[in-house]
Protein backbone atom coordinates (compact mmCIF):
# COMPACT_ATOMS: atom_id res chain seq x y z
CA UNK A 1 -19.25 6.63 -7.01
CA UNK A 2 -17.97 9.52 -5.73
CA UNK A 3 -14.49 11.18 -7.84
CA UNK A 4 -14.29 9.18 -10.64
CA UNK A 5 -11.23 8.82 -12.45
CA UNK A 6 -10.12 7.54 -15.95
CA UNK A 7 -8.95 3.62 -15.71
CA UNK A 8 -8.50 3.33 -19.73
CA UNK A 9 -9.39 4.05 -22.91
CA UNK A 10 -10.90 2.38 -25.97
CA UNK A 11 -11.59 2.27 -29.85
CA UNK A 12 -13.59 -0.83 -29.65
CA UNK A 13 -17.41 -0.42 -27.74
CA UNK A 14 -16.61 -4.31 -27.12
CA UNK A 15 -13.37 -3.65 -25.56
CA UNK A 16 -14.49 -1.09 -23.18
CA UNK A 17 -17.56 -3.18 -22.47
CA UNK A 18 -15.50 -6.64 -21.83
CA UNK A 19 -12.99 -4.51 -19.25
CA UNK A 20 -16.23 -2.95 -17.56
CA UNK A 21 -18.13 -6.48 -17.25
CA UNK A 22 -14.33 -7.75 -15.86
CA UNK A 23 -14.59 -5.30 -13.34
CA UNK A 24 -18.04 -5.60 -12.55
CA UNK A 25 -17.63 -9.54 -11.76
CA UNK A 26 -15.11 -8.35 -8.94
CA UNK A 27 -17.29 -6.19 -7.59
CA UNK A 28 -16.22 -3.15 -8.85
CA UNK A 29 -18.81 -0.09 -10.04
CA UNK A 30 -17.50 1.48 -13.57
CA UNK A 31 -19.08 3.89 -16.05
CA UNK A 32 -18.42 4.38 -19.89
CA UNK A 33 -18.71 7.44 -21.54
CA UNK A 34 -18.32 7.79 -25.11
CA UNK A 35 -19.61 10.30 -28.12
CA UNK A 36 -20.83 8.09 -30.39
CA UNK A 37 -23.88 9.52 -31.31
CA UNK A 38 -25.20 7.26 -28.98
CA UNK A 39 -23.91 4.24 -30.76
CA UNK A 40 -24.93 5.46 -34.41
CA UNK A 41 -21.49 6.49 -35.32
CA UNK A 42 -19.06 3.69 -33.90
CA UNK A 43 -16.10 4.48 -36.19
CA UNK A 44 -15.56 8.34 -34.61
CA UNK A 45 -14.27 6.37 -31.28
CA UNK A 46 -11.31 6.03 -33.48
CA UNK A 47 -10.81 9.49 -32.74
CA UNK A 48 -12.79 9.95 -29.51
CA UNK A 49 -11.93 6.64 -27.62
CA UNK A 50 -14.70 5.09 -25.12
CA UNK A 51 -13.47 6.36 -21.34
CA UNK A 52 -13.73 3.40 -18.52
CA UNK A 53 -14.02 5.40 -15.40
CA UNK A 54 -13.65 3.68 -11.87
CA UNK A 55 -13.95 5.25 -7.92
CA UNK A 56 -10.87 6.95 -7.30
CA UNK A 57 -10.90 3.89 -3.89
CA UNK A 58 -11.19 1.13 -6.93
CA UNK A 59 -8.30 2.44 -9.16
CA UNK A 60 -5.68 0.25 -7.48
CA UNK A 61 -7.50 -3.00 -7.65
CA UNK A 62 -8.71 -2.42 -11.13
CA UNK A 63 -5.33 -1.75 -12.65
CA UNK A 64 -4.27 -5.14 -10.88
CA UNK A 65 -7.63 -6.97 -11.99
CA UNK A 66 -7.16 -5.57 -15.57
CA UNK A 67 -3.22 -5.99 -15.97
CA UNK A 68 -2.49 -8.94 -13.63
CA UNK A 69 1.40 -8.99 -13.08
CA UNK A 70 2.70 -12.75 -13.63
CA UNK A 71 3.99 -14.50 -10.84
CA UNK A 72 7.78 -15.03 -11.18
CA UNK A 73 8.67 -18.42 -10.15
């Protein structure tokens, strides 16, 4: 990974985790960063949401992966 850059953010640790395990299935290398307290505190991501980052390459195909557009038929 070499710039990393911000795909989303989360309140949830399952939310961030199910959009990171998403991406990972596509092939795509992500990183979540939260302060927690290293998971002791969950409620303060309320206020300090859980960061998905991506490669700065990846941020295209991500954003389609995560928010597929519906075909219009």
């Amino acid at each position: 990974m070499d710039q990393l850059v911000v795909l989303g953010t989360y309140s949830s640790r399952i939310d961030a985790e199910m959009a990171s395990e998403h991406l990972k299935s596509h092939g795509i290398n992500t990183l979540l960063k939260s302060d927690d307290c290293g998971g002791m505190y969950p409620q303060i991501n309320v206020m300090f949401r859980i960061k998905l980052y991506v490669d700065q390459d990846d941020v295209d195909v991500a954003m389609d992966i995560l928010n597929p557009e519906e075909e219009l038929g």
